[in-house]
C-alpha atoms as a PDB file:
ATOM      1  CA  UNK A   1      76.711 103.100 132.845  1.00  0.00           C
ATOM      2  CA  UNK A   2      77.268 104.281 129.117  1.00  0.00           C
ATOM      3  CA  UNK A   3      80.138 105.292 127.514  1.00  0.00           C
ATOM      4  CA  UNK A   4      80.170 108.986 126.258  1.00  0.00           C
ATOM      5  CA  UNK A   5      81.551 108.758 122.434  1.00  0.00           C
ATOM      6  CA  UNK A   6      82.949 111.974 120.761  1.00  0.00           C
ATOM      7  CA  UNK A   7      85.004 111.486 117.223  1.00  0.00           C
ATOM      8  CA  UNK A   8      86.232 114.586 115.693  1.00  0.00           C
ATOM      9  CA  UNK A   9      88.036 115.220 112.365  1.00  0.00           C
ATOM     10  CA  UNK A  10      89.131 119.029 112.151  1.00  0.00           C
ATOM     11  CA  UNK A  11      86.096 120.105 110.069  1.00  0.00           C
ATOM     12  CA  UNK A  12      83.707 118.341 111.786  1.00  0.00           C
ATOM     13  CA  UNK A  13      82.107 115.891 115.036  1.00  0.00           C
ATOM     14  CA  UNK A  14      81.365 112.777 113.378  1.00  0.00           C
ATOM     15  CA  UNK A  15      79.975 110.864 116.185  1.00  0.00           C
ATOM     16  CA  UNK A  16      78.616 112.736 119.288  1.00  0.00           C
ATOM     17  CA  UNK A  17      76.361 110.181 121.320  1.00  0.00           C
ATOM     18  CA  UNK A  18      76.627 107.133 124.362  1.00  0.00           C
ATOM     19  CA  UNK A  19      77.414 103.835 123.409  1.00  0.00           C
ATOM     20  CA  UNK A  20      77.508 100.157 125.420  1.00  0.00           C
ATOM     21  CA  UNK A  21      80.430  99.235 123.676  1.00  0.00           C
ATOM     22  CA  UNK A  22      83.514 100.710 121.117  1.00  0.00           C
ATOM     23  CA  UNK A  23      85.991  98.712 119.063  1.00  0.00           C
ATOM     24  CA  UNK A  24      88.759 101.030 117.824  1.00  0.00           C
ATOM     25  CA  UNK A  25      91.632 100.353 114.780  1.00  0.00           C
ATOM     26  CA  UNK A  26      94.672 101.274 117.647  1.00  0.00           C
ATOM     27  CA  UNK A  27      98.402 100.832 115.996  1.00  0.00           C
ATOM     28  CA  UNK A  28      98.419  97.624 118.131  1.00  0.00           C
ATOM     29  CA  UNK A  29      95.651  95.775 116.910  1.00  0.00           C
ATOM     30  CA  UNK A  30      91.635  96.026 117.705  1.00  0.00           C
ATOM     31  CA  UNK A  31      90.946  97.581 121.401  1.00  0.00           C
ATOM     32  CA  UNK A  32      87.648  96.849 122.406  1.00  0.00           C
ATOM     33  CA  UNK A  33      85.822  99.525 125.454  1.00  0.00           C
ATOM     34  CA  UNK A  34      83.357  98.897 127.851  1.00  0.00           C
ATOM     35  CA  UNK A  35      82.004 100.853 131.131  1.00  0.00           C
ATOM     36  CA  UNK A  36      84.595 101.020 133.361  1.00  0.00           C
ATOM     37  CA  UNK A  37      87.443 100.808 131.462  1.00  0.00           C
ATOM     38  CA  UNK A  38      91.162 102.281 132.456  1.00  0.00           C
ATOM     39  CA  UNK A  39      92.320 105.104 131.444  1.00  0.00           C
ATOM     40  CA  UNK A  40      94.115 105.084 128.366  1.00  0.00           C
ATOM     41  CA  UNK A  41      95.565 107.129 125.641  1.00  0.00           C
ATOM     42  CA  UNK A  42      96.612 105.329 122.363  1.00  0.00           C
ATOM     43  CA  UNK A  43      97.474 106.063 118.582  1.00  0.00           C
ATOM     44  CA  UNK A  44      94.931 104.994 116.663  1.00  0.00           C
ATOM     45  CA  UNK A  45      95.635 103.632 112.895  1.00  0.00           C
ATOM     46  CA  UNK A  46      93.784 103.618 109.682  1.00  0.00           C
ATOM     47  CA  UNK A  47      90.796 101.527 110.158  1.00  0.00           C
ATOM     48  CA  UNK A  48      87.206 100.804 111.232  1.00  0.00           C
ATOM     49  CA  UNK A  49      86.004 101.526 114.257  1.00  0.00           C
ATOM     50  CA  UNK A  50      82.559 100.445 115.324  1.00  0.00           C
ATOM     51  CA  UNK A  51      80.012 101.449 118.010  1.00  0.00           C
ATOM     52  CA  UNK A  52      77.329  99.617 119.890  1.00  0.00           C
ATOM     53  CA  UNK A  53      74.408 102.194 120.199  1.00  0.00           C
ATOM     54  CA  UNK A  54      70.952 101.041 121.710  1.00  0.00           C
ATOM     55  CA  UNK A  55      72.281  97.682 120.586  1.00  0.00           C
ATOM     56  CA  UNK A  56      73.067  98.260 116.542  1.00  0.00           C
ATOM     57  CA  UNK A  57      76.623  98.723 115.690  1.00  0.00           C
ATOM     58  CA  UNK A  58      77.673 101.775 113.847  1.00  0.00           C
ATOM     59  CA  UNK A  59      81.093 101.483 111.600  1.00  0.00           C
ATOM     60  CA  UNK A  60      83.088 104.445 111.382  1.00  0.00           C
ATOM     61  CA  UNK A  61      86.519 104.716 108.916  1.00  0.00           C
ATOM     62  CA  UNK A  62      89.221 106.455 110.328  1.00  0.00           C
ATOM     63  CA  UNK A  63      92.155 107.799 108.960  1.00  0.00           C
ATOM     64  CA  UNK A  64      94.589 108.102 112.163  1.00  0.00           C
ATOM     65  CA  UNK A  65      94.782 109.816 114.966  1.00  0.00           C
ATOM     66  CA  UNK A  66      94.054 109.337 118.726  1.00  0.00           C
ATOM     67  CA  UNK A  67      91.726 108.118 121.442  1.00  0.00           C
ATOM     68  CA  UNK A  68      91.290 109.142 125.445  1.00  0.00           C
ATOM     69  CA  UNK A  69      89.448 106.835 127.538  1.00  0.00           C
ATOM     70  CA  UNK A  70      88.835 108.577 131.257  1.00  0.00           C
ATOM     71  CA  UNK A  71      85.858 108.245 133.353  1.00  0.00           C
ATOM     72  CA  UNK A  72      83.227 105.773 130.455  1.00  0.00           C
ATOM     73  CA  UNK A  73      84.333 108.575 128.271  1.00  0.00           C
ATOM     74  CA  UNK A  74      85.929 107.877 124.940  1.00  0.00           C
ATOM     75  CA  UNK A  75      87.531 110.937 123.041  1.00  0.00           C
ATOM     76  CA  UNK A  76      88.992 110.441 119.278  1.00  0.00           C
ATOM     77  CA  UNK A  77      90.494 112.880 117.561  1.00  0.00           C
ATOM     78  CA  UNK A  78      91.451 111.768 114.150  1.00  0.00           C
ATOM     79  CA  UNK A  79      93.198 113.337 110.778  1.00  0.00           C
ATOM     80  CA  UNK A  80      89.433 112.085 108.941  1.00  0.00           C
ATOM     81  CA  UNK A  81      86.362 110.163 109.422  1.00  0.00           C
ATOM     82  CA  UNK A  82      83.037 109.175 107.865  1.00  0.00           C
ATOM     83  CA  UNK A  83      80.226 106.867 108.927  1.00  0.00           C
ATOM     84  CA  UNK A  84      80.125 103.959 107.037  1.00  0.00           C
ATOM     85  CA  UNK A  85      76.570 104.770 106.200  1.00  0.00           C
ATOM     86  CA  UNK A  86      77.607 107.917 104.125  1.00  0.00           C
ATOM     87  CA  UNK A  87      79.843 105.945 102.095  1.00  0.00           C
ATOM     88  CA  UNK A  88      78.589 104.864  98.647  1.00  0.00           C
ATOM     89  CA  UNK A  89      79.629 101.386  98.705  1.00  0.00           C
ATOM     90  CA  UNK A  90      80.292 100.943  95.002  1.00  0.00           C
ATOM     91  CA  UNK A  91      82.740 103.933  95.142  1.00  0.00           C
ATOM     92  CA  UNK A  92      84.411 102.848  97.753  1.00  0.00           C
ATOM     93  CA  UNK A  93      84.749  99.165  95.895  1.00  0.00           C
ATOM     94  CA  UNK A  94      85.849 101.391  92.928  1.00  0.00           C
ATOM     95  CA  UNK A  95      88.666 103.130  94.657  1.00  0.00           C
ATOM     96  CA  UNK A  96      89.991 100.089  96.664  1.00  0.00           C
ATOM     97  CA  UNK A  97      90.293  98.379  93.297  1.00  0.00           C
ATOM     98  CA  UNK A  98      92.125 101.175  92.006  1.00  0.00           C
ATOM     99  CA  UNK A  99      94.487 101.444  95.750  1.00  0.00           C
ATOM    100  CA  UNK A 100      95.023  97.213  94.773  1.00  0.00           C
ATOM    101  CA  UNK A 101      96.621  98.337  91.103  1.00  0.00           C
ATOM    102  CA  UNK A 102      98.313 101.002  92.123  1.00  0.00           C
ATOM    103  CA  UNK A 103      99.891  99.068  94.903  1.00  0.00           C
ATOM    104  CA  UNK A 104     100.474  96.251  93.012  1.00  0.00           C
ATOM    105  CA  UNK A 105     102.363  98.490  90.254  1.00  0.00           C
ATOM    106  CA  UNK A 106     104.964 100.520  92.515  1.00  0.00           C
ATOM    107  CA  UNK A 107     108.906  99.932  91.918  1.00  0.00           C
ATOM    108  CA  UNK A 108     110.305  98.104  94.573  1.00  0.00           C
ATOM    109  CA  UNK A 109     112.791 100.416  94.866  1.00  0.00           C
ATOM    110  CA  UNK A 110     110.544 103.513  95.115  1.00  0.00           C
ATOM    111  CA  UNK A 111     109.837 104.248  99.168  1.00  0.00           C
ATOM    112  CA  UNK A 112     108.116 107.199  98.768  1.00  0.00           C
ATOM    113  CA  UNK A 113     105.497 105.930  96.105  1.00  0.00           C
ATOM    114  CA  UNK A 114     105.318 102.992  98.353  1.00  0.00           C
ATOM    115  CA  UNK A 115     104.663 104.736 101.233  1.00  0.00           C
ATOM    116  CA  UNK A 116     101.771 106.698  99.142  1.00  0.00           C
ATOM    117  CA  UNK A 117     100.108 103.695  97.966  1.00  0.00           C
ATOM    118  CA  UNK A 118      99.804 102.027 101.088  1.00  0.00           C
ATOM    119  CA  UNK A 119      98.460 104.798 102.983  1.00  0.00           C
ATOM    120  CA  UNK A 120      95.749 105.093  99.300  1.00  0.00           C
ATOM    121  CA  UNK A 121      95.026 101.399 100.353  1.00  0.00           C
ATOM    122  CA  UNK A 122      94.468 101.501 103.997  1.00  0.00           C
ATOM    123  CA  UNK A 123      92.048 104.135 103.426  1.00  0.00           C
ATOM    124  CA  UNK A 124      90.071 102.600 100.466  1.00  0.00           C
ATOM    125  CA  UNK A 125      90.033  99.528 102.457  1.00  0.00           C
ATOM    126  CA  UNK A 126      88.530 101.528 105.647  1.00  0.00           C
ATOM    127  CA  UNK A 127      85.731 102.829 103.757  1.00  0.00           C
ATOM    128  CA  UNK A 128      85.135  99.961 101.806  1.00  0.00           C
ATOM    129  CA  UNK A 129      84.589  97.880 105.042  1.00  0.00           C
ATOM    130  CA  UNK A 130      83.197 100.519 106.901  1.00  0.00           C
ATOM    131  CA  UNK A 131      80.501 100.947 103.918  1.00  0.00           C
ATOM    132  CA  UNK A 132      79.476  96.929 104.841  1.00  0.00           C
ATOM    133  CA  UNK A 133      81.486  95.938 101.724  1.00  0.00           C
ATOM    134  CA  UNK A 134      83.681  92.875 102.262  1.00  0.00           C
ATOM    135  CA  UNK A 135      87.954  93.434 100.917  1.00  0.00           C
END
């Protein structure tokens, strides 16, 4: 039986479909979903996530948030997402590049600016991989 895959960011449904298989970014490391899974409920980090549809995978980059799994049906409501396949790649190389400087540049004893850039390169890194590009 197929999974039933919903991701939602609050201005849109990114991913509405069934899929054999998920791999989501939780805060714990990768958690990989099949048919007949538990239930579950689990933060979800920055990350990719992919999904095995009529048997191609499908990377999605999400920024955060939180996944249900009940009944071979997979809920995640994140803070953002995009399908790697609407990602320019060389933009996304472009920003991670600039996320790598930036990180590389913040005063040690600066948390907040820390904090910022880390988040900045989490999420250029996402989309970069999510895009197909390698970090």
């Amino acid at each position: 039986m197929p999974l039933t895959v919903r991701v939602i960011a609050p201005d849109k449904t990114v991913w509405d479909s069934t899929a054999e298989e998920v791999i989501l970014p939780s805060t714990t490391g990768q958690l990989g979903i099949l048919s007949g899974h538990a239930p579950l409920l689990t933060a979800l980090d920055t990350g990719v996530m992919r999904v095995r549809s009529d048997k191609e995978w499908v990377a999605i980059a999400l920024l955060g948030g939180f996944a249900e799994i009940e009944r071979d049906e997979v809920t995640i409501l994140v803070n953002a997402a995009e399908r790697g396949d609407a990602i320019d790649q060389e933009e996304a190389r472009t920003a991670y590049a600039e996320a790598t400087t930036r990180m590389s540049s913040v005063p040690a004893d600066d948390r907040q600016e820390q904090i910022q850039a880390t988040r900045a390169l989490k999420r250029a890194r996402a989309r970069l991989q999510a895009s197909g590009g390698t970090v």
